[in-house]
Protein backbone atom coordinates (compact mmCIF):
# COMPACT_ATOMS: atom_id res chain seq x y z
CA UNK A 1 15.81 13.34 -5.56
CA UNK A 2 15.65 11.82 -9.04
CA UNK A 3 13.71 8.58 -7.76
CA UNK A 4 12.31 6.80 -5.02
CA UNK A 5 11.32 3.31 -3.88
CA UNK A 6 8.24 2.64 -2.94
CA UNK A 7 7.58 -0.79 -0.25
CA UNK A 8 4.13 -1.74 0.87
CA UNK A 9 3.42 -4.13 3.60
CA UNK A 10 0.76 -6.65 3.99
CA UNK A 11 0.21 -8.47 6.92
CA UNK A 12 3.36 -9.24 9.66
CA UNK A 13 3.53 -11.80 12.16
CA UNK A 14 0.63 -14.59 12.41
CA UNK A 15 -2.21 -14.13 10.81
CA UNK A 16 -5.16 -13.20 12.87
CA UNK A 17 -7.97 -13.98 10.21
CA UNK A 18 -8.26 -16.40 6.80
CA UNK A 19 -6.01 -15.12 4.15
CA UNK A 20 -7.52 -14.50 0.49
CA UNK A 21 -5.53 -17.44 -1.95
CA UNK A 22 -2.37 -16.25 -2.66
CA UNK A 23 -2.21 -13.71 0.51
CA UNK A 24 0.29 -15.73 2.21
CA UNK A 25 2.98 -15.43 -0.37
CA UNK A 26 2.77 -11.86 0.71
CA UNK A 27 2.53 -11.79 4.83
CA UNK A 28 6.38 -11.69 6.63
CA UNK A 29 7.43 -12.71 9.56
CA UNK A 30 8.49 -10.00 12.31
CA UNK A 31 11.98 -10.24 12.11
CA UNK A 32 11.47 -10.14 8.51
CA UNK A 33 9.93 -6.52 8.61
CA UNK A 34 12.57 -5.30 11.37
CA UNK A 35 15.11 -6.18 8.53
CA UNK A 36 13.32 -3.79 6.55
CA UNK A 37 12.53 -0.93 8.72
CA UNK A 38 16.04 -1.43 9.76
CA UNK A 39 17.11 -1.18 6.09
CA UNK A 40 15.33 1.85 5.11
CA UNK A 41 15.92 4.29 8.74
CA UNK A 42 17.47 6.98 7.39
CA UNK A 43 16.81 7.01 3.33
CA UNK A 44 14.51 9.48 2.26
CA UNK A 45 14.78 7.69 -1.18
CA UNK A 46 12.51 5.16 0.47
CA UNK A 47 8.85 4.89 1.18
CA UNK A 48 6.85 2.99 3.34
CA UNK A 49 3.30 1.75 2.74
CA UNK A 50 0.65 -0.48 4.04
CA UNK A 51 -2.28 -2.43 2.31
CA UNK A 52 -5.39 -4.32 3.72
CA UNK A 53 -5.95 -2.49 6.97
CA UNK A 54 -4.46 -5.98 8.93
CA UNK A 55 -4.57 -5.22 13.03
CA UNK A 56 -0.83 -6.22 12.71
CA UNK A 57 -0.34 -2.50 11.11
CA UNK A 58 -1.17 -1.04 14.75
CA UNK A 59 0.41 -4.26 16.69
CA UNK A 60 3.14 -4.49 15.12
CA UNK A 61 4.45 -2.35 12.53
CA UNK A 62 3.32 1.02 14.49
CA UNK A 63 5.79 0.56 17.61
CA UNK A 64 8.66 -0.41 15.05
CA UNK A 65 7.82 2.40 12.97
CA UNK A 66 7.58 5.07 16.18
CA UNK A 67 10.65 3.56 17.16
CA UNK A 68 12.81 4.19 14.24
CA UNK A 69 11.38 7.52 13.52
CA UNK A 70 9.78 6.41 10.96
CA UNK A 71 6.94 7.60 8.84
CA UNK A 72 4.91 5.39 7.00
CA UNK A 73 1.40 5.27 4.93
CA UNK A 74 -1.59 2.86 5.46
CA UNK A 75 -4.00 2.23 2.54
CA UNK A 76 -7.28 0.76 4.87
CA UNK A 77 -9.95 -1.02 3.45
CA UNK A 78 -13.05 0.99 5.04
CA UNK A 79 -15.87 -1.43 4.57
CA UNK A 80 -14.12 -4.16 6.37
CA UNK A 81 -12.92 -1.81 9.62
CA UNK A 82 -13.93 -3.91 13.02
CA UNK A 83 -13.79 -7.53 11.43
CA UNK A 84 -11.48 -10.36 12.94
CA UNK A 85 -8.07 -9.58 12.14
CA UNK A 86 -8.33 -6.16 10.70
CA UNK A 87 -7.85 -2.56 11.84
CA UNK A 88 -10.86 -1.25 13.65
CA UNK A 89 -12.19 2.34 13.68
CA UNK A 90 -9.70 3.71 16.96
CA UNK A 91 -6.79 1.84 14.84
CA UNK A 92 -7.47 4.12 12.21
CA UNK A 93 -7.19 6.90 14.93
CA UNK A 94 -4.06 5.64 16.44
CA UNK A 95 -2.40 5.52 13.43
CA UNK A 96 -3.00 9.05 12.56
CA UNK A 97 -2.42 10.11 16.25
CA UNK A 98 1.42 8.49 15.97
CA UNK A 99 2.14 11.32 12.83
CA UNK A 100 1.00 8.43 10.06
CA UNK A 101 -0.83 9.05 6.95
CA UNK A 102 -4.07 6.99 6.29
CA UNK A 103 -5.15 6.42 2.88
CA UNK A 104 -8.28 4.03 0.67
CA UNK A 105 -7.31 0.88 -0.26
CA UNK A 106 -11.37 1.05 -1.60
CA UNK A 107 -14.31 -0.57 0.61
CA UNK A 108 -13.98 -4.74 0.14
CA UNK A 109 -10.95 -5.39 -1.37
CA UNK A 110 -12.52 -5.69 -4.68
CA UNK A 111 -10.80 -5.80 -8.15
CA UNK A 112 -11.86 -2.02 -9.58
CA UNK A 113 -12.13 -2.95 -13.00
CA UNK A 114 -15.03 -5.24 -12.25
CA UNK A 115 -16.90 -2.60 -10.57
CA UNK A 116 -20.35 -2.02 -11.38
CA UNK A 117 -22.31 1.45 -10.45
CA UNK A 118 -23.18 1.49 -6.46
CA UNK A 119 -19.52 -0.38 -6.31
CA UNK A 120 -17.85 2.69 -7.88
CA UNK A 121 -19.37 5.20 -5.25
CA UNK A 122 -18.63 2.54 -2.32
CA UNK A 123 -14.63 2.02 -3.93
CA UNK A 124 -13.68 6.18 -4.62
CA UNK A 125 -15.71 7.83 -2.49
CA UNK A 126 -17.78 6.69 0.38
CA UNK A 127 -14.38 4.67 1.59
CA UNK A 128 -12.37 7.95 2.17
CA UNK A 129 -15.32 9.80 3.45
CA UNK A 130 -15.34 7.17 6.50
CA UNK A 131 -10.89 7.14 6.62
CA UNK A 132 -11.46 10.99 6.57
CA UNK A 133 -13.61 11.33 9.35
CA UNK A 134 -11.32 8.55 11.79
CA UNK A 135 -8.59 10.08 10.93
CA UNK A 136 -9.53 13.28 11.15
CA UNK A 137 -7.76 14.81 7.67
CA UNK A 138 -8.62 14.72 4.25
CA UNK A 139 -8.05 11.41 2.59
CA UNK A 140 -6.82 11.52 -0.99
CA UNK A 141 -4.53 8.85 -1.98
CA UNK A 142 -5.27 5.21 -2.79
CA UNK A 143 -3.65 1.98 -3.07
CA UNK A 144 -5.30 0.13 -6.29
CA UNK A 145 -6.33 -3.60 -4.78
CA UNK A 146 -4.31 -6.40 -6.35
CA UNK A 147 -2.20 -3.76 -8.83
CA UNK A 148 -5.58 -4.00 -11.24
CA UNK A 149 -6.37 -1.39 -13.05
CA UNK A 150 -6.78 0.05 -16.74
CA UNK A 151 -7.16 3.32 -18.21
CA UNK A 152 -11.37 3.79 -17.07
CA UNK A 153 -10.00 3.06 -13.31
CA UNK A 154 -7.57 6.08 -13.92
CA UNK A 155 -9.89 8.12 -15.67
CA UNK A 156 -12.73 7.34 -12.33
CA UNK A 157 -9.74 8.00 -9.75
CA UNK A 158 -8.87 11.15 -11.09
CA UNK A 159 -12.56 12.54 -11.64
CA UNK A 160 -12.81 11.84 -7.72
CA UNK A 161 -10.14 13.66 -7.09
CA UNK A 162 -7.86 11.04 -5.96
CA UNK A 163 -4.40 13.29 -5.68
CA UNK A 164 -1.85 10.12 -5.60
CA UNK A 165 -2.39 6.49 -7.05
CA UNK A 166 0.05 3.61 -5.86
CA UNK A 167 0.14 0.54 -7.78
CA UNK A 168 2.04 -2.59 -7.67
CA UNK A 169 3.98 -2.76 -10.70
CA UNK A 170 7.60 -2.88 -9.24
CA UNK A 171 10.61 -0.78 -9.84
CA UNK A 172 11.21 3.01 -9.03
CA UNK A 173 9.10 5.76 -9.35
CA UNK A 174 9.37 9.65 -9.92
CA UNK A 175 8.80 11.47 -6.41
CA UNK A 176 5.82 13.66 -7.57
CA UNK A 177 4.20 11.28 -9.96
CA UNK A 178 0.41 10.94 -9.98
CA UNK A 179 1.33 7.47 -10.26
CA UNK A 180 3.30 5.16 -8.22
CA UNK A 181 4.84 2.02 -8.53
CA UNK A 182 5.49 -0.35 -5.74
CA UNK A 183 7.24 -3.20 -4.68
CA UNK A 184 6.02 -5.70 -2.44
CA UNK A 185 7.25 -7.25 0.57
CA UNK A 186 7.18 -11.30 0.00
CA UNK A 187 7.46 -14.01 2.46
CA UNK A 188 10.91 -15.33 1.27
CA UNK A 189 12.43 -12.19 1.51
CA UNK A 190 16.13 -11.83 2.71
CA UNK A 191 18.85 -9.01 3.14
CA UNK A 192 19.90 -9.55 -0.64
CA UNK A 193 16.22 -9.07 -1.57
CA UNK A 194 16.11 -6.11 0.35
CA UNK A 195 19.43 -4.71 -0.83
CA UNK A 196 18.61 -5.18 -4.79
CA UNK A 197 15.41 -3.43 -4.51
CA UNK A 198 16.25 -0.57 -2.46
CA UNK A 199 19.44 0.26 -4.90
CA UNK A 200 17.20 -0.49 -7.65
CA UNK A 201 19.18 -3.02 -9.28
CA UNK A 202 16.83 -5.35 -10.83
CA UNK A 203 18.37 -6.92 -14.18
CA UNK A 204 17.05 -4.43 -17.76
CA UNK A 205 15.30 -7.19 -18.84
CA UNK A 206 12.95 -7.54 -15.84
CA UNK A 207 13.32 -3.81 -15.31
CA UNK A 208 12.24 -3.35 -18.96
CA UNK A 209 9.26 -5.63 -18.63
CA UNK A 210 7.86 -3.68 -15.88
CA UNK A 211 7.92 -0.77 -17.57
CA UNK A 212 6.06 -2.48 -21.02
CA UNK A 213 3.36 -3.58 -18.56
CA UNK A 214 3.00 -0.27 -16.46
CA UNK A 215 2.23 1.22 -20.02
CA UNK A 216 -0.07 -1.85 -21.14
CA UNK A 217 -2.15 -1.18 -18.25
CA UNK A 218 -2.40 2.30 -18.98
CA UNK A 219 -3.75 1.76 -22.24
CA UNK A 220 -6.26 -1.08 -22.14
């Protein structure tokens, strides 16, 4: 497989807590996500993910996911488990239970270049020491919060022994990379959206902009 597509998911349905600013431009409707799931059954070329730890993972995206036979990953955010709107700890366990793989999305959905020392510890490692333990397998992949990150984030995530990074810089990715682009699900999304990013057919000039700022970000 020379290259895959990687999709992550915020929240589906109606929102069960406030959203952050922006969130919403991010959250789909149902049908909007059976379109996808729909779209992807059946391409290994595809990938599934999930940010945020929203309870709509396990309400609504799990069934959809079972039902397809489909496989998915969920980046949680472990400090915020139990609060309105969010996954709580047996979430965490039902997910893993249905064959899904549970990753750290971090502890408060903070931006990790900001981070100061007790942050750092809280972000890389105390959040999949809690996912491990729910979940009841190692944890070792992350989803970076809002796409931020610069070379001293790598350089942290791979002295904690983080074995995958996923990002959200759009466009394809290697299968085996360390790192990960991603391309996220908006809330005007329709089957031509869906259809130009699975087959990878951005325009060069937007696909050639992603790739300057992928490297920019690896080098500030």
């Amino acid at each position: 497989m020379r290259a895959v597509t990687n999709l992550t998911v915020h929240g589906i349905g109606e929102a069960a807590r406030a959203l952050e600013r922006g969130e919403d431009a991010t959250w789909v409707t149902v049908e909007q996500f059976e379109q996808v799931v729909d779209a992807v059954a059946g391409r290994p070329d595809v990938r599934l993910t999930f940010d945020d730890g929203n309870a709509s993972d396990v309400e609504i995206a799990l069934p959809r996911l079972v039902e397809r036979g489909l496989r998915a990953e969920f980046f949680v955010l472990a400090g915020l488990l139990g609060e309105p709107g969010r996954l709580d700890a047996d979430g965490v366990r039902e997910l893993a239970g249905a064959g899904m793989r549970v990753g750290s999305h971090g502890w408060a959905h903070r931006d990790w270049r900001t981070l100061d020392g007790p942050q750092v510890a809280e972000e890389f490692t105390r959040s999949r020491t809690v996912l491990a333990g729910l979940a009841g397998a190692p944890v070792s992949r992350v989803a970076i919060p809002f796409g931020s990150y610069d070379r001293r984030v790598l350089r942290r995530l791979r002295m904690a022994g983080v074995t995958r990074v996923y990002t959200s810089d759009g466009g394809r990715a290697r299968p085996g990379s360390w790192l990960q682009a991603r391309n996220s699900l908006r809330h005007d999304l329709d089957g031509a959206w869906i259809g130009r990013v699975l087959d990878g057919r951005a325009p060069l000039a937007r696909r050639a902009g992603k790739l300057g700022m992928r490297l920019y970000k690896r080098v500030r």
